[in-house]
C-alpha atoms as a PDB file:
ATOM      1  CA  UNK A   1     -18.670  22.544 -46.915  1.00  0.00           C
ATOM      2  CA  UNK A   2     -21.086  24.148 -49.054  1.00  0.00           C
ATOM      3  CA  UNK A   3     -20.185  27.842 -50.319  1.00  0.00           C
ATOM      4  CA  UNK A   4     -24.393  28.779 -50.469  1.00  0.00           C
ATOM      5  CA  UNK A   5     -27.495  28.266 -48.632  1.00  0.00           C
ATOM      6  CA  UNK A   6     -28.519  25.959 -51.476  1.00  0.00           C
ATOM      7  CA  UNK A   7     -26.259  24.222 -54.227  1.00  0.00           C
ATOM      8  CA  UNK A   8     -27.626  21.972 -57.318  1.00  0.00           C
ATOM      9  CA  UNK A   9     -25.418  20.278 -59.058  1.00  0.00           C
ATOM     10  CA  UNK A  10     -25.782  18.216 -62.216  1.00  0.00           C
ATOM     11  CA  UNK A  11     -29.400  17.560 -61.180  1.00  0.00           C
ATOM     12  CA  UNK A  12     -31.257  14.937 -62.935  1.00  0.00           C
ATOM     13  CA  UNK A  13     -34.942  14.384 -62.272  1.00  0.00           C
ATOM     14  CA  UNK A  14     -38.267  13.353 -63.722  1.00  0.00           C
ATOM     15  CA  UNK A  15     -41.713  12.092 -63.094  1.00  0.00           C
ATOM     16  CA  UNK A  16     -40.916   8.375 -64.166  1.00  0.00           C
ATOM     17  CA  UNK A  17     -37.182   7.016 -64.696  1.00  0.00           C
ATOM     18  CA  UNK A  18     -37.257   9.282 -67.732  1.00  0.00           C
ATOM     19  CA  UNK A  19     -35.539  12.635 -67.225  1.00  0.00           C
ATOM     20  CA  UNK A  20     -38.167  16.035 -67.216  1.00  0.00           C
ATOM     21  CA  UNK A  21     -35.272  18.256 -66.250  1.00  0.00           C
ATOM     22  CA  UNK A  22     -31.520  17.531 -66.338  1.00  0.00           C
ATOM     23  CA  UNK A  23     -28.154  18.633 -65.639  1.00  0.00           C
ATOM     24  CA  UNK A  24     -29.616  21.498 -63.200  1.00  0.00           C
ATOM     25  CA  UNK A  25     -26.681  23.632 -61.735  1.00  0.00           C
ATOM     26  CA  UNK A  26     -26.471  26.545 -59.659  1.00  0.00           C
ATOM     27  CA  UNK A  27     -25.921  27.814 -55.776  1.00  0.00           C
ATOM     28  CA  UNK A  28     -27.932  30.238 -54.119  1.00  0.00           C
ATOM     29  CA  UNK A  29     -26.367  32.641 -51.357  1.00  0.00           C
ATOM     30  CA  UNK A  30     -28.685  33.934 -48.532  1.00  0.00           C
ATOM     31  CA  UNK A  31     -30.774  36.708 -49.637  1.00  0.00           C
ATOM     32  CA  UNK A  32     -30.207  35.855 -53.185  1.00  0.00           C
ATOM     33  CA  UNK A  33     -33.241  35.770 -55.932  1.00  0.00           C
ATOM     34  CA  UNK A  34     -33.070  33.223 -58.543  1.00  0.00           C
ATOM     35  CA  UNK A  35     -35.984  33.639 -61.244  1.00  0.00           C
ATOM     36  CA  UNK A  36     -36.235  30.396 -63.623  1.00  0.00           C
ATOM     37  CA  UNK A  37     -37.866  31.639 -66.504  1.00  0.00           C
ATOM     38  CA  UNK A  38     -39.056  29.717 -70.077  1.00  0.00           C
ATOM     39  CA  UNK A  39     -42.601  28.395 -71.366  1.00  0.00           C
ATOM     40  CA  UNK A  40     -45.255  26.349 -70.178  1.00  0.00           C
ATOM     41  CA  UNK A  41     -43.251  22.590 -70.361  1.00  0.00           C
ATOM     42  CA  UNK A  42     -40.268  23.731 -69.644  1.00  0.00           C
ATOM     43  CA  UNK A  43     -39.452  22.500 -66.343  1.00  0.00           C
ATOM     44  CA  UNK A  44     -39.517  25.186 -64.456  1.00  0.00           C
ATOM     45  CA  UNK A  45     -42.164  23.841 -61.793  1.00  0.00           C
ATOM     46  CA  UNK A  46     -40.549  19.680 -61.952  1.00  0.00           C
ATOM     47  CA  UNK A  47     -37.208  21.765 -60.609  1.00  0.00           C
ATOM     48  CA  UNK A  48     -39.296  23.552 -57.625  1.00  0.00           C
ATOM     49  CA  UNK A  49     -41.363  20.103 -56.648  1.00  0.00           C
ATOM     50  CA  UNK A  50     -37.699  18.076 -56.597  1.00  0.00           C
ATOM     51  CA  UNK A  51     -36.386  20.939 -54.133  1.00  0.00           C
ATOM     52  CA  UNK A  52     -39.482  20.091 -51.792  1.00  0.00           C
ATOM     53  CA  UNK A  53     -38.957  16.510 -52.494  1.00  0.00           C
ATOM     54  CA  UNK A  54     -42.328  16.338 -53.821  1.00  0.00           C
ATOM     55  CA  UNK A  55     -43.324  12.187 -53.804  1.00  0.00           C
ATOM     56  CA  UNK A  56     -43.944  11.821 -57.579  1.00  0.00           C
ATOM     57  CA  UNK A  57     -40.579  13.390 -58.245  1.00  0.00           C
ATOM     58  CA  UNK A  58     -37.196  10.583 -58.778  1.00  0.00           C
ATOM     59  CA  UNK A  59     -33.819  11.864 -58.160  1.00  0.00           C
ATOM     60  CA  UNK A  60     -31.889  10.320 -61.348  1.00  0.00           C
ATOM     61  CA  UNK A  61     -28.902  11.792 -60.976  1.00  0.00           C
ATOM     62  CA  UNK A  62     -26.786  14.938 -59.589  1.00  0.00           C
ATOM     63  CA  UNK A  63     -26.721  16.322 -55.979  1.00  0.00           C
ATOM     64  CA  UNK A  64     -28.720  18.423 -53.864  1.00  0.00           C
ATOM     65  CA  UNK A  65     -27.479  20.379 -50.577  1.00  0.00           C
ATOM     66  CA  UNK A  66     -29.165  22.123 -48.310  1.00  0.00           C
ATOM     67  CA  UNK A  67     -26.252  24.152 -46.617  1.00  0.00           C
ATOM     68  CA  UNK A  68     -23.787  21.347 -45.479  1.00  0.00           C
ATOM     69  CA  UNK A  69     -26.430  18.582 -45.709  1.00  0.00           C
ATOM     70  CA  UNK A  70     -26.071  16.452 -49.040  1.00  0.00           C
ATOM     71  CA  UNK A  71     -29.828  16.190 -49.416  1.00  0.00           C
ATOM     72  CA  UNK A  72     -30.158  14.023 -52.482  1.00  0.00           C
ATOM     73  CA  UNK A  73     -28.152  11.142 -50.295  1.00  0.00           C
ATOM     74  CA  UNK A  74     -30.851  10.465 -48.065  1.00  0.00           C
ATOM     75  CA  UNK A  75     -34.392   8.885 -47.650  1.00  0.00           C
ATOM     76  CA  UNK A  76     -37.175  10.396 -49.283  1.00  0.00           C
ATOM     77  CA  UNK A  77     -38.860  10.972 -45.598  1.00  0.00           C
ATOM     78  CA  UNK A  78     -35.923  12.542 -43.931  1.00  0.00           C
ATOM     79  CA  UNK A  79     -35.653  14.244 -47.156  1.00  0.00           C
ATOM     80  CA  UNK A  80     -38.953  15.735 -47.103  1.00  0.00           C
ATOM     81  CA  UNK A  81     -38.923  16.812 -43.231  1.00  0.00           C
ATOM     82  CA  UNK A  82     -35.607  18.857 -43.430  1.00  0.00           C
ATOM     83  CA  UNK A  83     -36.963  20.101 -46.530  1.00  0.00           C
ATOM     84  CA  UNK A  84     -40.224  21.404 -45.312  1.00  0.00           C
ATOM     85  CA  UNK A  85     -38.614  22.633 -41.822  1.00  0.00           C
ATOM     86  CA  UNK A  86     -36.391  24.898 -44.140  1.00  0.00           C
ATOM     87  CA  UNK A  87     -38.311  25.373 -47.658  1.00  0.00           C
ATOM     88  CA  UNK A  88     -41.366  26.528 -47.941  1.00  0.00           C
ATOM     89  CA  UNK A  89     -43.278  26.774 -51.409  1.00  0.00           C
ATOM     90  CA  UNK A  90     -46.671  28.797 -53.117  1.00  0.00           C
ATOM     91  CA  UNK A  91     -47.831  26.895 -55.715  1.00  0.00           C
ATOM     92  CA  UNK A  92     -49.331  28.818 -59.078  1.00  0.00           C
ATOM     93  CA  UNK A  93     -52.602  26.217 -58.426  1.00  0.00           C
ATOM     94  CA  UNK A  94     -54.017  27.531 -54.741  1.00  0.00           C
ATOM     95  CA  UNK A  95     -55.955  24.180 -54.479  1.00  0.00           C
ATOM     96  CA  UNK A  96     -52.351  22.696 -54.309  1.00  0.00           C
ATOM     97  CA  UNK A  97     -52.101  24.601 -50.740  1.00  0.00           C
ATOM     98  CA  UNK A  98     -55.578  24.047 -49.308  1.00  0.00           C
ATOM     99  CA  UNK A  99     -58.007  22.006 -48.528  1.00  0.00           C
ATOM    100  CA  UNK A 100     -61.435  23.697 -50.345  1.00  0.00           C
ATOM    101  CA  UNK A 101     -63.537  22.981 -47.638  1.00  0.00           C
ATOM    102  CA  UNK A 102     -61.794  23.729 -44.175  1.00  0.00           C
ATOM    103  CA  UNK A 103     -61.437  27.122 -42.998  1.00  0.00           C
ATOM    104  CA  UNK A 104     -58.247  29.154 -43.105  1.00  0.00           C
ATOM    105  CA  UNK A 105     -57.934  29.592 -40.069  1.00  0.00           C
ATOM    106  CA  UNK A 106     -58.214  25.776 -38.807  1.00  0.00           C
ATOM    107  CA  UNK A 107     -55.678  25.235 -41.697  1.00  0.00           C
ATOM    108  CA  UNK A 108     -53.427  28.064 -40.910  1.00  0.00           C
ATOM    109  CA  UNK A 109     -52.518  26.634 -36.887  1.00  0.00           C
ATOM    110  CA  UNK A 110     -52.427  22.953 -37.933  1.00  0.00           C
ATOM    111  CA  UNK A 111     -49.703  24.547 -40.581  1.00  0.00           C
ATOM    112  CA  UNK A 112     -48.346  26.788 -37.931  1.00  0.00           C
ATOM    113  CA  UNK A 113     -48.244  23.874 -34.905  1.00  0.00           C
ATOM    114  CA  UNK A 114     -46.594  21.691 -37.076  1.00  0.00           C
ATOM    115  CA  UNK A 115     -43.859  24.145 -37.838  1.00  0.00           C
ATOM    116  CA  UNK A 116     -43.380  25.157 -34.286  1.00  0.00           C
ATOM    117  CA  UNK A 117     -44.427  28.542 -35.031  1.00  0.00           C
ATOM    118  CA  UNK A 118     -48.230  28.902 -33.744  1.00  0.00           C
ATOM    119  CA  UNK A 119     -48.606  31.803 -30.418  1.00  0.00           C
ATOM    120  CA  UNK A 120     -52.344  31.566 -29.679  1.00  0.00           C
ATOM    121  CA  UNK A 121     -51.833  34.816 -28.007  1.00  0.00           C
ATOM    122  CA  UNK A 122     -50.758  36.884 -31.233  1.00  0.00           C
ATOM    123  CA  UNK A 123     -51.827  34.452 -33.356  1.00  0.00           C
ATOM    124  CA  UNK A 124     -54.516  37.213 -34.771  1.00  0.00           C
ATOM    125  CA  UNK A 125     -52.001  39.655 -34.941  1.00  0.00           C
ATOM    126  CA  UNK A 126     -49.850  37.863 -36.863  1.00  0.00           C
ATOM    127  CA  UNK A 127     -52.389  36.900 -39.302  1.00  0.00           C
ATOM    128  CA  UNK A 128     -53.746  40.735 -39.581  1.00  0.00           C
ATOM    129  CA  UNK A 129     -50.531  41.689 -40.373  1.00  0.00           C
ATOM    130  CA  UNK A 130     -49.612  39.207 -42.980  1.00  0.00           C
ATOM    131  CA  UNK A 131     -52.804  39.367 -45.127  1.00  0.00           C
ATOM    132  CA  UNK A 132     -52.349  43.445 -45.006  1.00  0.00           C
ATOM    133  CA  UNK A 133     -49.281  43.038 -46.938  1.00  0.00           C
ATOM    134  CA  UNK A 134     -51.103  41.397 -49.710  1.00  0.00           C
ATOM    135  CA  UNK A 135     -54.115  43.449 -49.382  1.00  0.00           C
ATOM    136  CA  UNK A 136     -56.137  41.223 -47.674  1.00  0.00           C
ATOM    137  CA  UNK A 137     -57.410  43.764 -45.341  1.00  0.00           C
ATOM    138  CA  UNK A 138     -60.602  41.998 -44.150  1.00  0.00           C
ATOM    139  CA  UNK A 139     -58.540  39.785 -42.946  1.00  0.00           C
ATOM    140  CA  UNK A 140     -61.188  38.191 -40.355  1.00  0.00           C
ATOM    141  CA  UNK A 141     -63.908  37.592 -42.467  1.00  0.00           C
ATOM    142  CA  UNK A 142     -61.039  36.255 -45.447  1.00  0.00           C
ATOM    143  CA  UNK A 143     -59.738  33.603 -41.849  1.00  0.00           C
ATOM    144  CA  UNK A 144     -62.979  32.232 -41.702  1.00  0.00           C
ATOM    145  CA  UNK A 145     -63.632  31.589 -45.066  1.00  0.00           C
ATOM    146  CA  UNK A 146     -63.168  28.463 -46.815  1.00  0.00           C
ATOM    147  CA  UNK A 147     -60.961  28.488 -49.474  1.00  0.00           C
ATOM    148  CA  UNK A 148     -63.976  27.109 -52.268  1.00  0.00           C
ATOM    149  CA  UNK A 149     -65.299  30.292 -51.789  1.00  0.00           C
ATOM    150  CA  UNK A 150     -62.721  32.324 -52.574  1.00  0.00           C
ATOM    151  CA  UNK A 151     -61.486  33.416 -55.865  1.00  0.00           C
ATOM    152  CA  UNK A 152     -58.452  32.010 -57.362  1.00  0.00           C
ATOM    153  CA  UNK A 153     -56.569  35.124 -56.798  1.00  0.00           C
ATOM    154  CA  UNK A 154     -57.292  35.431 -53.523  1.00  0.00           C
ATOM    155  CA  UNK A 155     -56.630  32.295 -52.536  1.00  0.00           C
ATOM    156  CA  UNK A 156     -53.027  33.148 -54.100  1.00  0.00           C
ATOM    157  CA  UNK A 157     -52.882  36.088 -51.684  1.00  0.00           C
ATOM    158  CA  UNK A 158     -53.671  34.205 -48.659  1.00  0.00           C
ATOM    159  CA  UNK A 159     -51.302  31.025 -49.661  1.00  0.00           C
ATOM    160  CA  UNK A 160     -48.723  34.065 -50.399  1.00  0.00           C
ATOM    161  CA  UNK A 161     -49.642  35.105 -46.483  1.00  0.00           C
ATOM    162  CA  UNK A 162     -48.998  31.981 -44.893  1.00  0.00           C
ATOM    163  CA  UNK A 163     -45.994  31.911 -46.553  1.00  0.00           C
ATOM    164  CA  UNK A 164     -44.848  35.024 -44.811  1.00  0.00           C
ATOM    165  CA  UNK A 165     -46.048  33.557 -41.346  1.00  0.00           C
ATOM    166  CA  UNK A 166     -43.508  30.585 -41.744  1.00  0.00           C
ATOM    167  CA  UNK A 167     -40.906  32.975 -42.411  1.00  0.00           C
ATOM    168  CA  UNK A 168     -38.024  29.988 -43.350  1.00  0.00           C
ATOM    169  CA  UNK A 169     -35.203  30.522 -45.019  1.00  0.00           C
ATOM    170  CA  UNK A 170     -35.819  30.050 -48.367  1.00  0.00           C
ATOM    171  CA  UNK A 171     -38.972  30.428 -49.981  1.00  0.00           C
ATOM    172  CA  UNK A 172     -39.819  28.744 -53.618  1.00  0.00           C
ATOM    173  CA  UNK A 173     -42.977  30.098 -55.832  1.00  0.00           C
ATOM    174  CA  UNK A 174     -44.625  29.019 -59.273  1.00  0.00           C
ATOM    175  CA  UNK A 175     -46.173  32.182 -60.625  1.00  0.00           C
ATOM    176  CA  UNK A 176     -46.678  33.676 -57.647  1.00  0.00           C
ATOM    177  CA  UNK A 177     -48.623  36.567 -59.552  1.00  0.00           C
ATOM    178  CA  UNK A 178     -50.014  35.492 -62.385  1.00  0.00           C
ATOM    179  CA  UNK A 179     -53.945  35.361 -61.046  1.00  0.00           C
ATOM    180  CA  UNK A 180     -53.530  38.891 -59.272  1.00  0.00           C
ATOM    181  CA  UNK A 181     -54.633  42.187 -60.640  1.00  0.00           C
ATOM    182  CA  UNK A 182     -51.938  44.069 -62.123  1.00  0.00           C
ATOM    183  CA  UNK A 183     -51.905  46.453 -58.780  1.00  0.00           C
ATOM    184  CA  UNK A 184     -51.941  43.465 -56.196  1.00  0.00           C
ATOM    185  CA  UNK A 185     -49.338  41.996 -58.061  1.00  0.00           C
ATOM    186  CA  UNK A 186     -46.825  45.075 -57.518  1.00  0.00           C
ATOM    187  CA  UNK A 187     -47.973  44.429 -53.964  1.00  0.00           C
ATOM    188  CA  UNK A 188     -47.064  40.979 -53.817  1.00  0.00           C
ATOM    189  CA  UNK A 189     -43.592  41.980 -55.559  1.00  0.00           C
ATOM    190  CA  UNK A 190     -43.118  44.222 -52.991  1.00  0.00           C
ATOM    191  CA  UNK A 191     -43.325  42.313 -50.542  1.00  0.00           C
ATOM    192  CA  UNK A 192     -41.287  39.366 -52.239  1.00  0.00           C
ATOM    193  CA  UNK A 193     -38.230  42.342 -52.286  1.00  0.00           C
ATOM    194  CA  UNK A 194     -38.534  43.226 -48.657  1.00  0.00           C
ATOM    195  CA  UNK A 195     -38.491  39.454 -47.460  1.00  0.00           C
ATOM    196  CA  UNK A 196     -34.785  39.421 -49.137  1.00  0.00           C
ATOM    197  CA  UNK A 197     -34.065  43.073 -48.461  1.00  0.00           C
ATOM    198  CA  UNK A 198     -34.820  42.791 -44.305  1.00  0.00           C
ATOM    199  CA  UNK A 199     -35.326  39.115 -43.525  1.00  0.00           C
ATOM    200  CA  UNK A 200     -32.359  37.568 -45.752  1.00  0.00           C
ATOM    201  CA  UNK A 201     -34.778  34.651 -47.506  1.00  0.00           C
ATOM    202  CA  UNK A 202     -33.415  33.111 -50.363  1.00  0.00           C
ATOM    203  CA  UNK A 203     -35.910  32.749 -53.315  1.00  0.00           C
ATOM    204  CA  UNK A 204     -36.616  30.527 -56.571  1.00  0.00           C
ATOM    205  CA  UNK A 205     -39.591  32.126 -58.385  1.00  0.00           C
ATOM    206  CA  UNK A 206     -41.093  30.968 -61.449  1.00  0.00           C
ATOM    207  CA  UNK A 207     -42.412  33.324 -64.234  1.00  0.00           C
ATOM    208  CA  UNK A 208     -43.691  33.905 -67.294  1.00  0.00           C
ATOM    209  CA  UNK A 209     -43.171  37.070 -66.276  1.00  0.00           C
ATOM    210  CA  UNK A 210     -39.778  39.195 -67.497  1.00  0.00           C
ATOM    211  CA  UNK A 211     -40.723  42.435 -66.119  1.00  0.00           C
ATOM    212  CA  UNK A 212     -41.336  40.601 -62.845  1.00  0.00           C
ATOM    213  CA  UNK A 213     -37.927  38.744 -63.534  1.00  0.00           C
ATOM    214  CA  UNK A 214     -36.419  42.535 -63.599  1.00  0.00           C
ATOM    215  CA  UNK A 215     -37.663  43.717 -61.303  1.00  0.00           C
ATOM    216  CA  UNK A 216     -36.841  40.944 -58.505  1.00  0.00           C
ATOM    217  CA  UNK A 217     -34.323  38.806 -59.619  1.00  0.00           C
ATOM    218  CA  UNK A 218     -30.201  38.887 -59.107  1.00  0.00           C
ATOM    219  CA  UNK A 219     -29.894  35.921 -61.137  1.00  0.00           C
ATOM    220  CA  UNK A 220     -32.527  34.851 -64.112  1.00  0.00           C
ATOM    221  CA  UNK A 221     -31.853  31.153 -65.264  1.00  0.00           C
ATOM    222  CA  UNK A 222     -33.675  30.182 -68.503  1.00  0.00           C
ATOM    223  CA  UNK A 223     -35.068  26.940 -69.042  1.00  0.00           C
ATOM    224  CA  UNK A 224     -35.936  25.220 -72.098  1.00  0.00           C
ATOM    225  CA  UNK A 225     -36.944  21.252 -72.541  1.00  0.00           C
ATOM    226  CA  UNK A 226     -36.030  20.827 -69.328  1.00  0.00           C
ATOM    227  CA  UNK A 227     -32.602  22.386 -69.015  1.00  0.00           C
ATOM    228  CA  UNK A 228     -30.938  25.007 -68.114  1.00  0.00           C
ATOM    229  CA  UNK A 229     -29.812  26.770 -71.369  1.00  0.00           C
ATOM    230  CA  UNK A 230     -28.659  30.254 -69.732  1.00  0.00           C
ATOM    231  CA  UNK A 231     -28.070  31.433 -66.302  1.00  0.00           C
ATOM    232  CA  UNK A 232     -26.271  34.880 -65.146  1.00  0.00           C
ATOM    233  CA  UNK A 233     -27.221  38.080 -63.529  1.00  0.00           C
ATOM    234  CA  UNK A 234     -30.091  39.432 -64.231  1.00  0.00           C
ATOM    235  CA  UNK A 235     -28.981  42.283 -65.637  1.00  0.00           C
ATOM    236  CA  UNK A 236     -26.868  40.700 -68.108  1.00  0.00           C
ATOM    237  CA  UNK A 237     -29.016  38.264 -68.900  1.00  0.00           C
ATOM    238  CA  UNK A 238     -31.932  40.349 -69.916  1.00  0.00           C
ATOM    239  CA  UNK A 239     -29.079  43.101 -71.785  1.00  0.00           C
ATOM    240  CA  UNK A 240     -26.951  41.032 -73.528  1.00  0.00           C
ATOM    241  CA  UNK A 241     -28.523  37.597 -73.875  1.00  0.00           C
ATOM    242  CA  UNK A 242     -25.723  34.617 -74.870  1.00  0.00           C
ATOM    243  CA  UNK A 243     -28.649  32.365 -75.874  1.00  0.00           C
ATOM    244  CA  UNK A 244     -30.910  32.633 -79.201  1.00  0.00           C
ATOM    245  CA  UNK A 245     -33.898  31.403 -77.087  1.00  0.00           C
ATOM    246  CA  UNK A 246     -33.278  34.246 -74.516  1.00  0.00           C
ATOM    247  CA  UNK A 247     -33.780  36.810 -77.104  1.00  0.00           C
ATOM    248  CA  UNK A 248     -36.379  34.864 -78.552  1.00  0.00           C
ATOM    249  CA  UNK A 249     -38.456  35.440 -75.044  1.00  0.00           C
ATOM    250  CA  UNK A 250     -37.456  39.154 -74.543  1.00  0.00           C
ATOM    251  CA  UNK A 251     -38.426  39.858 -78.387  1.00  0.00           C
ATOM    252  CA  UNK A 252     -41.995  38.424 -77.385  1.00  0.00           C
ATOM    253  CA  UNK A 253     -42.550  41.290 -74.912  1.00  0.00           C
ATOM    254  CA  UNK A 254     -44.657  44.032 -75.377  1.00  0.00           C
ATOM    255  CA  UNK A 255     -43.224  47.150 -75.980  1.00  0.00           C
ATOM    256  CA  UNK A 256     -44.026  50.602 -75.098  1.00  0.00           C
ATOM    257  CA  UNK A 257     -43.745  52.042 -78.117  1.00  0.00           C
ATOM    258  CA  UNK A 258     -46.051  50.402 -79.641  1.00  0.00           C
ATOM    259  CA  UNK A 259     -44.362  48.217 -82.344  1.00  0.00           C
ATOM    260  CA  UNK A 260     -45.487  44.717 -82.592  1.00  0.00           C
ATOM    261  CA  UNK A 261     -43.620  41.966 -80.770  1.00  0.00           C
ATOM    262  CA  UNK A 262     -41.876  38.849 -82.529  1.00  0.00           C
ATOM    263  CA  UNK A 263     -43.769  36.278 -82.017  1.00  0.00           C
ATOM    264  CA  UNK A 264     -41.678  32.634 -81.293  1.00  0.00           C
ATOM    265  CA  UNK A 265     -43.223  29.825 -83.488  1.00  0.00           C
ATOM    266  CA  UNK A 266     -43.612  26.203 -82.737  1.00  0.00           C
ATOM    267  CA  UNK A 267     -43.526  25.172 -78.651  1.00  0.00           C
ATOM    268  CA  UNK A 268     -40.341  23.455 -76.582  1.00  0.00           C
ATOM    269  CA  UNK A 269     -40.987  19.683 -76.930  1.00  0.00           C
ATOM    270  CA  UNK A 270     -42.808  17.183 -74.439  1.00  0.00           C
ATOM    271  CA  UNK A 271     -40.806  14.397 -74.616  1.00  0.00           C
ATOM    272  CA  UNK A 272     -37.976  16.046 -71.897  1.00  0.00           C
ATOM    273  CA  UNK A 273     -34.392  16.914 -72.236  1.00  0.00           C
ATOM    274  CA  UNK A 274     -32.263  14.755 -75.153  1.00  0.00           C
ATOM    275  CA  UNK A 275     -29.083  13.179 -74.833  1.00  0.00           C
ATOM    276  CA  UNK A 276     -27.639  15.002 -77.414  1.00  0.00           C
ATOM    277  CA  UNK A 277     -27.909  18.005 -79.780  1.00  0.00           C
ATOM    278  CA  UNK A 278     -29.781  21.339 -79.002  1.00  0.00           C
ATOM    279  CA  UNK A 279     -33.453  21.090 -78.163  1.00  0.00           C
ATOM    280  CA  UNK A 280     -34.334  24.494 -79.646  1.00  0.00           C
ATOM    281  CA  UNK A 281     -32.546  23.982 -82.833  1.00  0.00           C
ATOM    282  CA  UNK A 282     -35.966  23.536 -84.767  1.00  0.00           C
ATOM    283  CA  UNK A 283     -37.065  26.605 -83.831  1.00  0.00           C
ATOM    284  CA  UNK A 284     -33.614  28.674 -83.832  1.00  0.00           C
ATOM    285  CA  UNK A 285     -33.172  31.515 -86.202  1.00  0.00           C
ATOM    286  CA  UNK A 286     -29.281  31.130 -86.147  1.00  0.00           C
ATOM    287  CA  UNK A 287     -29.223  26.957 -85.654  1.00  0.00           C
ATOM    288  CA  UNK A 288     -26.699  25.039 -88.152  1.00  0.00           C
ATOM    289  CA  UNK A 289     -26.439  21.676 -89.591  1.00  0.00           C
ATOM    290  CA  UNK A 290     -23.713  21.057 -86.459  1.00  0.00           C
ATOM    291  CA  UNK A 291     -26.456  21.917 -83.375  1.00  0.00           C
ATOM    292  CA  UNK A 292     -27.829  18.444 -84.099  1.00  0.00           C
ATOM    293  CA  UNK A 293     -24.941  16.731 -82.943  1.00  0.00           C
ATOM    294  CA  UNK A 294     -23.218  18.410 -80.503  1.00  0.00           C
ATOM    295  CA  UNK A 295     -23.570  17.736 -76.604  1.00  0.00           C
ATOM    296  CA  UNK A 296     -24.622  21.596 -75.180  1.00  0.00           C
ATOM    297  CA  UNK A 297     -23.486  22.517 -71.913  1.00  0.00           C
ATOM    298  CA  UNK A 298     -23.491  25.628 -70.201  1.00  0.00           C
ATOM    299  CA  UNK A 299     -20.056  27.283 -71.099  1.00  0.00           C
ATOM    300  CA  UNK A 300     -19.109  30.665 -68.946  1.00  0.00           C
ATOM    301  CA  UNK A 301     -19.713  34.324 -70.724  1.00  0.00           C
ATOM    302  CA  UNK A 302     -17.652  35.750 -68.418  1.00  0.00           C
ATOM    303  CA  UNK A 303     -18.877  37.659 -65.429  1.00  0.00           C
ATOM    304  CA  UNK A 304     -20.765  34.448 -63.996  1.00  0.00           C
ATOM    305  CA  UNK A 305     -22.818  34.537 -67.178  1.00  0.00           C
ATOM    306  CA  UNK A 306     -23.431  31.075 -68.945  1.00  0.00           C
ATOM    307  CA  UNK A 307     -25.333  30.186 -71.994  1.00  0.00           C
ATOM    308  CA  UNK A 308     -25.523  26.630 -73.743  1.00  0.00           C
ATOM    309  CA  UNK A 309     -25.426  27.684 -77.657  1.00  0.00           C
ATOM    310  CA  UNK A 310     -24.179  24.718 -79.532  1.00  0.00           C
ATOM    311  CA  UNK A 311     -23.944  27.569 -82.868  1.00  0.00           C
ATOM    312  CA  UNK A 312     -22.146  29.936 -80.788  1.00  0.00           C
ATOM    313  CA  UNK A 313     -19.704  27.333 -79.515  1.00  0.00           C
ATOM    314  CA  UNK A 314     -18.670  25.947 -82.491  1.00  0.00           C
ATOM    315  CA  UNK A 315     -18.239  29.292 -83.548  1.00  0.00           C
ATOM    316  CA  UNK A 316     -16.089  30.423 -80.498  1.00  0.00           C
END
C-alpha cells in the first residue's frame, strides 16, 4: 500500500526511447502542493504529460501509483481513463484545452458529461460561480464565446474554471499564471490555496515563477536537464538551498532593493538527462574536475531536504 495520494518512483520517460526526464522521485499526500521549478527545457512539463499519460509520452523505466494502483503496469488506455477520472491538468498553451472554434459552453458539458459531473439544472450556477473566482464576471457572454476570440489570458482563466468544475483530486498545471495580469494572477493563486486549504486537492504546478513557488508550495522540486536535482520544503529550499543551480535561480530574481540580479549564463542542455556526471557542471560556479564523473543522485539534507551536488558530495 501506497503511503500518498500519488508516489513516483525512479521515473524514466521521454518523447522517443531516449530519456527527457529521469530518475523522478517523490510522493504527494492529499492536500499537498508540489511546485517543479527550473528553465524552459527542463522537463518540467514531459513530467506533468507522463502523469496524464499523455500518448507521445514512453514510460522507460520507474513506477507510477495512483493511491494503491501501480499505474505504470498497465495499458496505456486503462492508463489514461483512471488517469483522467482522477487528474485533471491546465496546460500553459490554452489551445491545448480547447477547440478554437466551438463554444465554451458546448465544450464545457461534453467535458462535464463525460466526467459524470454535468446538472443541467445548476449547470449555470456552477459555471457563474467558477468563472467569478477568476474574474470572469461576464461569465455569460465569456460561455458563449468561442475560444479564437478570446485572448490568451483569458482563455487561461476559463481553462483554470473548468478545472474547478471537475473538482478531482489532484489537479496538475504548467504556468498556470504566466499570461495573467499581475492582479488576476494573485486571483488565480488564491484560488489555487483555497482548493488545498477547503477541498484537500493535491497539486503539481509548474513555474517560472519563485514568488509564486512561495507563496503556494509545501514542497518546491527543482529540475534541471531533465532531473530532479533538489527537492524539500519549500521553505528550506528557497532559505538554504543544497544545490548551486538553486541559488543560481533565486540569485536571478529581482530584488526590492534595487540591486541588480545575477544573471545565470549559458542554458540547461537539449539533448536530456546523461548517464553520468552533473549536467550543470558547465555552468557551475563551484563545479570540480570530479563532477564529470560521478553518478549524482539525490542524497538527504536532513529534514526531507535532498539535493544532487556531485561537488558537495565528494566533499561531504
Amino acid at each position: 500500500m501506497n503511503d500518498g495520494i500519488l508516489s513516483v518512483s525512479r521515473l524514466s520517460v521521454g518523447y522517443t526511447d531516449r530519456p527527457a526526464a529521469t530518475d523522478i522521485s517523490f510522493t504527494l499526500q492529499k492536500g499537498e502542493i508540489l511546485c517543479l521549478v527550473g528553465e524552459s527545457g527542463c522537463g518540467k512539463s514531459t513530467v506533468l504529460k507522463a502523469l496524464m499519460a499523455a500518448p507521445e509520452i514512453q514510460l522507460l523505466g520507474g513506477s507510477l501509483s495512483l493511491g494503491d494502483t501501480v499505474l505504470s503496469e498497465l495499458p496505456l488506455k486503462e492508463r489514461r481513463r483512471i488517469c483522467c477520472e482522477r487528474m485533471g491538468i491546465v496546460f500553459q498553451s490554452p489551445e491545448a484545452t480547447f477547440n478554437p472554434i466551438r463554444s465554451y459552453r458546448r465544450q464545457f458539458i461534453e467535458t462535464l458529461k463525460s466526467h459524470g459531473r454535468y446538472d443541467r439544472a445548476s449547470f449555470e450556477n456552477q459555471v457563474a460561480e467558477a468563472f467569478a473566482k477568476v474574474e470572469l464576471n461576464d461569465w455569460k457572454r465569456v460561455l458563449n464565446e468561442c475560444p479564437y476570440a478570446l485572448s490568451g489570458g483569458m482563455n487561461q482563466r476559463v481553462a483554470l474554471a473548468l478545472a474547478l468544475l471537475l473538482n478531482q483530486e489532484i489537479l496538475l498545471c504548467d504556468e498556470p499564471t504566466s499570461a495573467l495580469d499581475a492582479t488576476i494572477q494573485l486571483q488565480v493563486a488564491q484560488e489555487l490555496k483555497k482548493l488545498r486549504d477547503e477541498r484537500g486537492v493535491t497539486q503539481i504546478i509548474v513555474t517560472h515563477n519563485l514568488a509564486l513557488a512561495r507563496f503556494l508550495a509545501d514542497r518546491i522540486g527543482v529540475m534541471y536537464a531533465g532531473r530532479l536535482v533538489e527537492l524539500g520544503r519549500a521553505g528550506d529550499v528557497l532559505r538554504e538551498p543544497g544545490h548551486p543551480y538553486t541559488e543560481s535561480l533565486i540569485e536571478a530574481v529581482p530584488r526590492l532593493d534595487g540591486e541588480m540580479p545575477f544573471g545565470l549564463p549559458g542554458s540547461p542542455p537539449m539533448t536530456g538527462p546523461s548517464e553520468i556526471g552533473c549536467e550543470f557542471r558547465e555552468r557551475c560556479p563551484v563545479a570540480t574536475d570530479g563532477c564529470a564523473g560521478r553518478c549524482c543522485t539525490l542524497r538527504d539534507l536532513g529534514g526531507e531536504h535532498f539535493a544532487s551536488c556531485c561537488g558537495k558530495e565528494a566533499a561531504g
